[in-house]
PDB file of N, CA and C in Angstrom:
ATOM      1  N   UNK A   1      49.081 -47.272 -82.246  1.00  0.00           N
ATOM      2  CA  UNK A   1      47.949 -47.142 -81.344  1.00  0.00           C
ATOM      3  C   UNK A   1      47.805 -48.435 -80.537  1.00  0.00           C
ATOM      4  N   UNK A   2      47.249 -48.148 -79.284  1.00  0.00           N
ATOM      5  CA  UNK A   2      47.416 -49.168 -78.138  1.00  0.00           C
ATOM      6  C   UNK A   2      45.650 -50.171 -78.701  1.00  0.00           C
ATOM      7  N   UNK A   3      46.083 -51.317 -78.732  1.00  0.00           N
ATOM      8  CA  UNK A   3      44.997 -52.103 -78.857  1.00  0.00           C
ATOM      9  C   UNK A   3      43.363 -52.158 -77.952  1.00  0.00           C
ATOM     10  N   UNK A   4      42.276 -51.821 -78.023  1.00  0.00           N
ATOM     11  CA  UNK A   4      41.592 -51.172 -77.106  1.00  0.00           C
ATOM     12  C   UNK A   4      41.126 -52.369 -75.924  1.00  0.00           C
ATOM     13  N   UNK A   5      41.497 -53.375 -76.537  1.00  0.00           N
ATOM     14  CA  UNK A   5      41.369 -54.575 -75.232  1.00  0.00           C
ATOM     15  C   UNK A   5      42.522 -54.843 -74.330  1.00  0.00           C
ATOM     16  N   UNK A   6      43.495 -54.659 -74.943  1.00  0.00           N
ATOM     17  CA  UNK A   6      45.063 -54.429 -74.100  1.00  0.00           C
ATOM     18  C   UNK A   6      45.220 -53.102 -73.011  1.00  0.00           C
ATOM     19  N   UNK A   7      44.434 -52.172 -73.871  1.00  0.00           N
ATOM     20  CA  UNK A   7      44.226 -50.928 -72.986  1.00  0.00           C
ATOM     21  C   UNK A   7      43.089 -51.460 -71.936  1.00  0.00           C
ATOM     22  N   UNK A   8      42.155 -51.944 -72.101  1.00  0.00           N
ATOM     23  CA  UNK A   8      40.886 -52.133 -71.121  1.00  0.00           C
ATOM     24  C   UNK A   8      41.482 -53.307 -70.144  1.00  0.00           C
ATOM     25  N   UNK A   9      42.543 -54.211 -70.374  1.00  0.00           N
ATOM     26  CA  UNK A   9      43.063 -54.821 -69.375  1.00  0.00           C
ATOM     27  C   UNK A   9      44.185 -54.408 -68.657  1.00  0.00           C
ATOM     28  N   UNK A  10      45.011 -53.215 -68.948  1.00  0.00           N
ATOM     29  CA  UNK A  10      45.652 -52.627 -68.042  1.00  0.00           C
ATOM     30  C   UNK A  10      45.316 -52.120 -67.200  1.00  0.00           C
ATOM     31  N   UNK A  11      43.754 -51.137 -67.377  1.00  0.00           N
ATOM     32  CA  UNK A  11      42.741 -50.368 -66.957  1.00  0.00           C
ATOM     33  C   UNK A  11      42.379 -50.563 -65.793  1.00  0.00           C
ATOM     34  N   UNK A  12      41.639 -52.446 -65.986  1.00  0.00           N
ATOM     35  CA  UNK A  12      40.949 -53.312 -65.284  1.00  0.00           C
ATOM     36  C   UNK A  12      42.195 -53.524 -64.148  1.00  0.00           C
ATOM     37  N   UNK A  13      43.353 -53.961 -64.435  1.00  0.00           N
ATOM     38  CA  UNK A  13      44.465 -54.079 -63.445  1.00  0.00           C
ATOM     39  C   UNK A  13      44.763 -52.865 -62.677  1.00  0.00           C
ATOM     40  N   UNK A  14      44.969 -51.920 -63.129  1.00  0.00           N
ATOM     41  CA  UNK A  14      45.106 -50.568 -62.491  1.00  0.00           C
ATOM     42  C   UNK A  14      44.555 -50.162 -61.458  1.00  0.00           C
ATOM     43  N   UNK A  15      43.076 -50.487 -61.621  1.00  0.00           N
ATOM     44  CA  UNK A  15      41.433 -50.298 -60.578  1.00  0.00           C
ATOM     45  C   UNK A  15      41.855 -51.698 -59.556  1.00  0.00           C
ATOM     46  N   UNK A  16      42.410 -52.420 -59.669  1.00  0.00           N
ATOM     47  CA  UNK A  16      42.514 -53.234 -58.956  1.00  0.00           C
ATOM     48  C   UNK A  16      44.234 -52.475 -57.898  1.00  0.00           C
ATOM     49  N   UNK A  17      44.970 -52.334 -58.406  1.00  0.00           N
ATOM     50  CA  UNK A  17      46.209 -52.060 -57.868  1.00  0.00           C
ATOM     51  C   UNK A  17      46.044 -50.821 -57.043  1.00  0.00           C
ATOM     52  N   UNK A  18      44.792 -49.702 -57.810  1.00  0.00           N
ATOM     53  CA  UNK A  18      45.160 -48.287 -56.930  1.00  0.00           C
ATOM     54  C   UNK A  18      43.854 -48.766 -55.840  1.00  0.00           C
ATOM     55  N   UNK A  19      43.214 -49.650 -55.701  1.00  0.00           N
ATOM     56  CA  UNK A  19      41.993 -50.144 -54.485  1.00  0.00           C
ATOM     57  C   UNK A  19      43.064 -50.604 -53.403  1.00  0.00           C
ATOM     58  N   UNK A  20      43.889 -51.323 -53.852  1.00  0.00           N
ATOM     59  CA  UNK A  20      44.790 -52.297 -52.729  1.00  0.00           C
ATOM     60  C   UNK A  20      45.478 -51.387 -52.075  1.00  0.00           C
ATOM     61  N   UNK A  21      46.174 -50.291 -52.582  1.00  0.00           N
ATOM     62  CA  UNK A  21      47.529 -49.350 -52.506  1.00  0.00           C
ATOM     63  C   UNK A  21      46.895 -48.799 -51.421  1.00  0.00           C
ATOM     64  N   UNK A  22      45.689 -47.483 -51.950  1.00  0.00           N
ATOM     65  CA  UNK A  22      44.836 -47.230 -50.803  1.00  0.00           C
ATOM     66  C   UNK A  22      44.622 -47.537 -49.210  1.00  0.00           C
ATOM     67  N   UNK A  23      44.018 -48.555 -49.506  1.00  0.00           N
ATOM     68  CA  UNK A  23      43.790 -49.251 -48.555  1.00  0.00           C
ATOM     69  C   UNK A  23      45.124 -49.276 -47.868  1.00  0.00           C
ATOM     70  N   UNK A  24      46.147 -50.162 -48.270  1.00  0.00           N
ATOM     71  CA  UNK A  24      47.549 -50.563 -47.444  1.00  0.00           C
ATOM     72  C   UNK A  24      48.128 -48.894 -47.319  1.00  0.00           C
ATOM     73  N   UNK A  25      48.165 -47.842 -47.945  1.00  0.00           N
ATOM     74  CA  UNK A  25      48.729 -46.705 -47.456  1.00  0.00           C
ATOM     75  C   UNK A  25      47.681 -46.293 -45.962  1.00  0.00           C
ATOM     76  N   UNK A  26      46.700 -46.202 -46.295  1.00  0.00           N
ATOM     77  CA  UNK A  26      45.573 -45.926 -45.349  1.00  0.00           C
ATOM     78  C   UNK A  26      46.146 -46.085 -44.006  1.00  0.00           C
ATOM     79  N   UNK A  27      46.125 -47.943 -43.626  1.00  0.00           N
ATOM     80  CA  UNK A  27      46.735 -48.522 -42.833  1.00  0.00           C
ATOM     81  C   UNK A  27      47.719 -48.326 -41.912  1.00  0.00           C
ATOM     82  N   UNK A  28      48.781 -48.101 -43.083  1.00  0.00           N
ATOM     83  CA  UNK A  28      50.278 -47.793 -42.612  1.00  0.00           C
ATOM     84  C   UNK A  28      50.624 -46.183 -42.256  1.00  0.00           C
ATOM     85  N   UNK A  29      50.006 -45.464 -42.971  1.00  0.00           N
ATOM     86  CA  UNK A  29      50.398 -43.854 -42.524  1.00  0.00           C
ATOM     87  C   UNK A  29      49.274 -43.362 -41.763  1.00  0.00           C
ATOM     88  N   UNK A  30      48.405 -43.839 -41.780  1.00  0.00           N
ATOM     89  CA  UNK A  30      47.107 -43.241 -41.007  1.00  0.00           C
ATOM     90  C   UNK A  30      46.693 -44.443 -39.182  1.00  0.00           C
ATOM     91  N   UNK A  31      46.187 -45.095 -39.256  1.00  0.00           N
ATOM     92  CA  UNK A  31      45.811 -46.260 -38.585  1.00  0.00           C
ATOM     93  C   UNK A  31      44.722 -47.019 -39.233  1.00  0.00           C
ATOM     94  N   UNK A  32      44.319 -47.953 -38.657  1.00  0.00           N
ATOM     95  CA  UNK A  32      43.623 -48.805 -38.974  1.00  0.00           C
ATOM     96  C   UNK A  32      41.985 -48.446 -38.661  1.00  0.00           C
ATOM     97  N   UNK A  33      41.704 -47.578 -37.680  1.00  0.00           N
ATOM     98  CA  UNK A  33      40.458 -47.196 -37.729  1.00  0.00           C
ATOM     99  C   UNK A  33      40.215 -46.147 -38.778  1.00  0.00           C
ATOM    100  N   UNK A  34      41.030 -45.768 -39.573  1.00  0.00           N
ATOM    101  CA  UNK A  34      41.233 -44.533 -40.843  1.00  0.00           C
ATOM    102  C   UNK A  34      40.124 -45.183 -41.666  1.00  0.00           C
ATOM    103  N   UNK A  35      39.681 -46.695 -41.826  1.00  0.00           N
ATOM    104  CA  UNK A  35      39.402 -47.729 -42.992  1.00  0.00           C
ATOM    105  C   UNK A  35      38.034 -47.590 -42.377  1.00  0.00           C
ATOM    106  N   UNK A  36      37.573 -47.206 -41.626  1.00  0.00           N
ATOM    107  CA  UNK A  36      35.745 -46.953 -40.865  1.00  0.00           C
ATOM    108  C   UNK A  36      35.448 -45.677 -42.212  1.00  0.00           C
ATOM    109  N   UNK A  37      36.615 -44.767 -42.344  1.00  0.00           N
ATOM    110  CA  UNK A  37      36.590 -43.377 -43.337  1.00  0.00           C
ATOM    111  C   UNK A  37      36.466 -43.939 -44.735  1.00  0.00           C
ATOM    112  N   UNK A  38      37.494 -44.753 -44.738  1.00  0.00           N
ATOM    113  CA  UNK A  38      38.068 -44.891 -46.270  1.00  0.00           C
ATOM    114  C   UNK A  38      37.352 -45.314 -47.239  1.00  0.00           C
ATOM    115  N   UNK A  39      36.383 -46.873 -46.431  1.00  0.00           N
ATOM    116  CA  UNK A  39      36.029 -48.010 -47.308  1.00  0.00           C
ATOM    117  C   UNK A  39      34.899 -47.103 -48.113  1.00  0.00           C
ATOM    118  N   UNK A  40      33.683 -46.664 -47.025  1.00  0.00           N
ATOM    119  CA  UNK A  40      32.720 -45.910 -47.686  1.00  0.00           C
ATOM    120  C   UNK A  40      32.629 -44.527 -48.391  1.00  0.00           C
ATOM    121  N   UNK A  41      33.481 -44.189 -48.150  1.00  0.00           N
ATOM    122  CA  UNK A  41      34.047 -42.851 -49.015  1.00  0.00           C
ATOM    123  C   UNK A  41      34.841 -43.011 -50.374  1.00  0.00           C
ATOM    124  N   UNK A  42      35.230 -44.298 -50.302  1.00  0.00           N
ATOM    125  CA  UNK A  42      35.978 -44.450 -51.767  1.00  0.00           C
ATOM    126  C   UNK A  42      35.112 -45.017 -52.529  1.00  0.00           C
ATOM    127  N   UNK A  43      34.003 -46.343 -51.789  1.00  0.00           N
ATOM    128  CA  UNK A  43      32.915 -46.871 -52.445  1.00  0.00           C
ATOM    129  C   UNK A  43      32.130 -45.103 -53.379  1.00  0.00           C
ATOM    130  N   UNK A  44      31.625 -44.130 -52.461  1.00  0.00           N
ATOM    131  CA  UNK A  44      31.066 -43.568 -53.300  1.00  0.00           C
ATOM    132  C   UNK A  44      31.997 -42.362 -54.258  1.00  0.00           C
ATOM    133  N   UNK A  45      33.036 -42.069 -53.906  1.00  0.00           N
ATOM    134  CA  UNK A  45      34.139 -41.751 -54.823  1.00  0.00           C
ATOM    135  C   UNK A  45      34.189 -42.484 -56.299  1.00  0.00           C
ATOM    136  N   UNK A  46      34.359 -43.856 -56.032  1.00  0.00           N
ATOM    137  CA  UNK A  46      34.694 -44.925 -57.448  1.00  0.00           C
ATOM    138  C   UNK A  46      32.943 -44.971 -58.139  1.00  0.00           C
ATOM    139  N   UNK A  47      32.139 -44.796 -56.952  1.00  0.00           N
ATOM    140  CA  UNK A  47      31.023 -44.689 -57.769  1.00  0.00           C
ATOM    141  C   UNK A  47      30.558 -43.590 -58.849  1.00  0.00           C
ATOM    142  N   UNK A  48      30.908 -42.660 -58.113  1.00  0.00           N
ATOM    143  CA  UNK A  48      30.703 -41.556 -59.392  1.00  0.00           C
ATOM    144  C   UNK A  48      31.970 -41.308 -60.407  1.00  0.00           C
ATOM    145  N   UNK A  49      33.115 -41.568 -60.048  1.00  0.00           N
ATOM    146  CA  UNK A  49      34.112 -41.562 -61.000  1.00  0.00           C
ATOM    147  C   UNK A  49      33.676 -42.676 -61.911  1.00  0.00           C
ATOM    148  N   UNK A  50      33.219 -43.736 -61.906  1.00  0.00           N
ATOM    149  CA  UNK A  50      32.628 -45.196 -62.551  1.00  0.00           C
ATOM    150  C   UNK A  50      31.591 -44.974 -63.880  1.00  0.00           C
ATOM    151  N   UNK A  51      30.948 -44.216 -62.683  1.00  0.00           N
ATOM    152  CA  UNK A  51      29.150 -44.304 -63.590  1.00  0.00           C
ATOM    153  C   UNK A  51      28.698 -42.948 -63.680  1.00  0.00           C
ATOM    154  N   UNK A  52      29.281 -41.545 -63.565  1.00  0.00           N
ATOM    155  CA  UNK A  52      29.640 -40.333 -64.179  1.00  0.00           C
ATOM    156  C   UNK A  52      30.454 -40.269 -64.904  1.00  0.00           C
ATOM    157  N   UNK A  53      31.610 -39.990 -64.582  1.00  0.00           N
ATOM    158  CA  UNK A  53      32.442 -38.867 -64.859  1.00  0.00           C
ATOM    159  C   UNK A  53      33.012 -40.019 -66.791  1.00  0.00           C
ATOM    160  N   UNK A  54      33.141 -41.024 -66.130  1.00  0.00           N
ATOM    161  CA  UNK A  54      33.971 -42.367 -67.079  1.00  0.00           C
ATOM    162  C   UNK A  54      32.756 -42.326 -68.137  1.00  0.00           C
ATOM    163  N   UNK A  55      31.395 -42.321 -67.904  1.00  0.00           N
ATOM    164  CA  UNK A  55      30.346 -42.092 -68.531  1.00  0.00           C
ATOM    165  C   UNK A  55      30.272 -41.459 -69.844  1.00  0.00           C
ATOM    166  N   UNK A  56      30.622 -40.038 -68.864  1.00  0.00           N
ATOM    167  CA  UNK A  56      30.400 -38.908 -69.851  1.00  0.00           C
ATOM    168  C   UNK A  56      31.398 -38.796 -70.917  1.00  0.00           C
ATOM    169  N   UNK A  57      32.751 -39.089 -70.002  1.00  0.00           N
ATOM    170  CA  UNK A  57      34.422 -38.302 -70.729  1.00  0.00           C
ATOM    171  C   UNK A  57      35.095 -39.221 -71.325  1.00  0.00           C
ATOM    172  N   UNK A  58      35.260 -40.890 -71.048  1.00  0.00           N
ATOM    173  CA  UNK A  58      35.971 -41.138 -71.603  1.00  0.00           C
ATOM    174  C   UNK A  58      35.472 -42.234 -73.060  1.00  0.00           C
ATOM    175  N   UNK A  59      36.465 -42.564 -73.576  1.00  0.00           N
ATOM    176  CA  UNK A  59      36.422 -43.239 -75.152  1.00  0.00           C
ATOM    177  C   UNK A  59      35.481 -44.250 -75.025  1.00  0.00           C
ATOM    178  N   UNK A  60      34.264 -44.376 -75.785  1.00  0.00           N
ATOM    179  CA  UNK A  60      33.391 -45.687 -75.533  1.00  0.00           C
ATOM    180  C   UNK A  60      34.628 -46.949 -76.417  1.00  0.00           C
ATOM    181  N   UNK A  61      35.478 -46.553 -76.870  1.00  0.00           N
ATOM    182  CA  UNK A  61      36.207 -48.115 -77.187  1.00  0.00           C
ATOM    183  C   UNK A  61      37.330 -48.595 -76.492  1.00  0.00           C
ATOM    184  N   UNK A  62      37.459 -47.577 -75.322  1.00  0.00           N
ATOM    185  CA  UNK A  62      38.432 -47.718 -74.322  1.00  0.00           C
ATOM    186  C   UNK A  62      38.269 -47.755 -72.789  1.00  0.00           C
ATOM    187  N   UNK A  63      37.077 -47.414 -73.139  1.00  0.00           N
ATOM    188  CA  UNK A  63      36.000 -47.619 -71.608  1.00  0.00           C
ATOM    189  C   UNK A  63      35.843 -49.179 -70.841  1.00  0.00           C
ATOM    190  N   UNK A  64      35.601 -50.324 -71.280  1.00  0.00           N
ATOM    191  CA  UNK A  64      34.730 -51.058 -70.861  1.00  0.00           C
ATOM    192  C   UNK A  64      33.708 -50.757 -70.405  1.00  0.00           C
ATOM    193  N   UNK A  65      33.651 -51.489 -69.211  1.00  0.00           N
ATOM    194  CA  UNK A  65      32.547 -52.231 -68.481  1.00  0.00           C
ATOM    195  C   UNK A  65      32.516 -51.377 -67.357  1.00  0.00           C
ATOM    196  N   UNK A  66      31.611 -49.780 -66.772  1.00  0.00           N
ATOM    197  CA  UNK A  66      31.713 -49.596 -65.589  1.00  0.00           C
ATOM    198  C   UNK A  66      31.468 -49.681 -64.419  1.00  0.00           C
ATOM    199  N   UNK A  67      30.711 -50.857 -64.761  1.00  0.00           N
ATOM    200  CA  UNK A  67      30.388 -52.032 -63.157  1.00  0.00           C
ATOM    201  C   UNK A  67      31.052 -53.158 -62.998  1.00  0.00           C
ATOM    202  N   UNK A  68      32.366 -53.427 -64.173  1.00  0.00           N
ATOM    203  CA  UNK A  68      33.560 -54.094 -63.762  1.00  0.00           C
ATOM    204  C   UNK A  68      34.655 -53.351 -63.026  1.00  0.00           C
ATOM    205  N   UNK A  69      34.652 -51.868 -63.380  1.00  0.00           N
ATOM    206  CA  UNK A  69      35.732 -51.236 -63.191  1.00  0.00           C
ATOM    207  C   UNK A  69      35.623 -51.125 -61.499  1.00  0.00           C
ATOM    208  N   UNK A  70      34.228 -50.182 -61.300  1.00  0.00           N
ATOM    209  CA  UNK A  70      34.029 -50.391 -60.012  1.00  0.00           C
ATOM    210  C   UNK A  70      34.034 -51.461 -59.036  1.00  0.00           C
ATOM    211  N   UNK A  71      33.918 -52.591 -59.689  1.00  0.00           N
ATOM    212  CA  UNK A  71      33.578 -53.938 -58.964  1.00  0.00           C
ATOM    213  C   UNK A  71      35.404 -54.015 -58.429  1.00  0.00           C
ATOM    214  N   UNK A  72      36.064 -54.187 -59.589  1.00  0.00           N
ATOM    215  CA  UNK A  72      37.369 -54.330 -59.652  1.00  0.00           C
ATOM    216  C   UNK A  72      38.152 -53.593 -58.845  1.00  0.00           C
ATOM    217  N   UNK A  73      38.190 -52.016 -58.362  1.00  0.00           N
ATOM    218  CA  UNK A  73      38.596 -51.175 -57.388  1.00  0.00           C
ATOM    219  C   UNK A  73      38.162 -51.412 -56.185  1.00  0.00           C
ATOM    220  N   UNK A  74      37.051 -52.269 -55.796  1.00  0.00           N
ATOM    221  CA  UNK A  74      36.726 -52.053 -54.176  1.00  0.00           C
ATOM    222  C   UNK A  74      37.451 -53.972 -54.518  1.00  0.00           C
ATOM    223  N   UNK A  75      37.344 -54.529 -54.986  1.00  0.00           N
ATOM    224  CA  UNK A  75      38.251 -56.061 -54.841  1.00  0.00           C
ATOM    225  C   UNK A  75      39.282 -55.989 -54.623  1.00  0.00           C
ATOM    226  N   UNK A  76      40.048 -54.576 -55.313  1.00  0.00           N
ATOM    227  CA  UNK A  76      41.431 -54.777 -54.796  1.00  0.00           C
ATOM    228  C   UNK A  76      41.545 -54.085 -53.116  1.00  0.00           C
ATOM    229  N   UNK A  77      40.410 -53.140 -53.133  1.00  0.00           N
ATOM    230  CA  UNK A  77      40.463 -52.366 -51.586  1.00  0.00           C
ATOM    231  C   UNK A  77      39.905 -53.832 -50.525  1.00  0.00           C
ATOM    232  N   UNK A  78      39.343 -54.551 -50.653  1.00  0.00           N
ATOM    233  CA  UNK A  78      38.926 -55.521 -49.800  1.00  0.00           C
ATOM    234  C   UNK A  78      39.760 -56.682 -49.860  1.00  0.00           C
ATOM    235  N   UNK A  79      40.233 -56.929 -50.951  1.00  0.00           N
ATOM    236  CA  UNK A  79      41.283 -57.854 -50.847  1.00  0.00           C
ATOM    237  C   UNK A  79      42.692 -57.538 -49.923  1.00  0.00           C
ATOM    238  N   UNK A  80      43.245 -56.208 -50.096  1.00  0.00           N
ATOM    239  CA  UNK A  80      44.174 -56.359 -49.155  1.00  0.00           C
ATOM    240  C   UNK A  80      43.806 -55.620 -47.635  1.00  0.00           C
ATOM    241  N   UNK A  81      42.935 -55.294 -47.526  1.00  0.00           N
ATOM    242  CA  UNK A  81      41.810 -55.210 -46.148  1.00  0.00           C
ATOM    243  C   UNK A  81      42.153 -56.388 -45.394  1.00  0.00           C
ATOM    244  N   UNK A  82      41.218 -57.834 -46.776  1.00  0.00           N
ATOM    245  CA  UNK A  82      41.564 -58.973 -46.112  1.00  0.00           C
ATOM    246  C   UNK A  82      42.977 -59.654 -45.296  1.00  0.00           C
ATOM    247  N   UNK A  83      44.674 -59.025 -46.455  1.00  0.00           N
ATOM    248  CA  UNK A  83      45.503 -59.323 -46.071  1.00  0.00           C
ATOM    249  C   UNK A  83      45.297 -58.355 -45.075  1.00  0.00           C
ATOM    250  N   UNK A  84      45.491 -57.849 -44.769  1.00  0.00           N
ATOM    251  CA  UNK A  84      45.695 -56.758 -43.479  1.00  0.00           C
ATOM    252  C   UNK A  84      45.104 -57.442 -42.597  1.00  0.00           C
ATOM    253  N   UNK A  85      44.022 -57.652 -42.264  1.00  0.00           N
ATOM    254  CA  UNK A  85      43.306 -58.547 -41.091  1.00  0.00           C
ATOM    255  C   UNK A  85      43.966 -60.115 -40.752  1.00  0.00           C
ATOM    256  N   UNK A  86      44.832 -60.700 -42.052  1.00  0.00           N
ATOM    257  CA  UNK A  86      45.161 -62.278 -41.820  1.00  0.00           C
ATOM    258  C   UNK A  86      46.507 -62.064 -40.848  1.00  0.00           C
ATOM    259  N   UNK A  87      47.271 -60.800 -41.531  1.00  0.00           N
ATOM    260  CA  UNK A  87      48.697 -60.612 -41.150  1.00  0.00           C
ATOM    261  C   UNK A  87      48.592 -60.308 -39.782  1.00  0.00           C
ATOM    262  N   UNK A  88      47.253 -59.419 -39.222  1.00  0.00           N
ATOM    263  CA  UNK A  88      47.174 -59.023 -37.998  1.00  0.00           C
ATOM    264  C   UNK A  88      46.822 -60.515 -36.814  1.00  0.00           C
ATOM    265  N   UNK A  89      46.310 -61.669 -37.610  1.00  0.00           N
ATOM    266  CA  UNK A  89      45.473 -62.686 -36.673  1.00  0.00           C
ATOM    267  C   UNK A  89      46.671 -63.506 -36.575  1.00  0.00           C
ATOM    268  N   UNK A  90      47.686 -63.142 -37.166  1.00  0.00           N
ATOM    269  CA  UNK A  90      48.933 -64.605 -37.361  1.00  0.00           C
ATOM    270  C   UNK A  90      49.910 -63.960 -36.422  1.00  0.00           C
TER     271      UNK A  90
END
C-alpha cells in the first residue's frame, strides 16, 4: 500500500502539472484569447471538483487539504500563463 503522504504529494504535484498543461494546450491549439474562457471556468470547475465532489468521494487519509489542492491547480494554471506572457514580451 502506497504511503498516504507520498500519495498526497503526488496528488499535490499532479494539480499543479494538469493547471499548467491546460493552460499551455489552451494556448497552443486554441489561441490565446481561449484563456478569457479557460481561467474562470476552470477556477469554478476545480472549485467544485475541490470542495464537492473530493469532499464527498474521496479517502479522508488520502485526501489532504482541499484549499491546497485548489490553490495548487490554478498556481500551476497561472504560473505557466505567466511563462506564456514572458516568452511572448522577449
Amino acid at each position: 500500500m502506497i504511503d498516504p503522504k507520498t500519495f498526497n504529494f503526488v496528488a499535490q504535484m499532479s494539480h499543479i502539472f494538469f493547471g499548467s498543461t491546460l493552460t499551455l494546450a489552451t494556448v497552443l491549439f486554441w489561441n490565446p484569447h481561449g484563456l478569457f474562457y479557460l481561467l474562470p471556468a476552470y477556477a469554478i470547475i476545480t472549485g467544485i471538483k475541490e470542495f464537492y465532489w473530493d469532499q464527498k468521494y474521496e479517502d479522508a487519509d488520502t485526501r489532504g487539504s482541499n484549499l491546497l489542492d485548489f490553490s495548487l491547480s490554478q498556481l500551476g494554471e497561472y504560473v505557466s500563463l505567466g511563462l506564456y506572457l514572458l516568452k511572448g514580451s522577449l
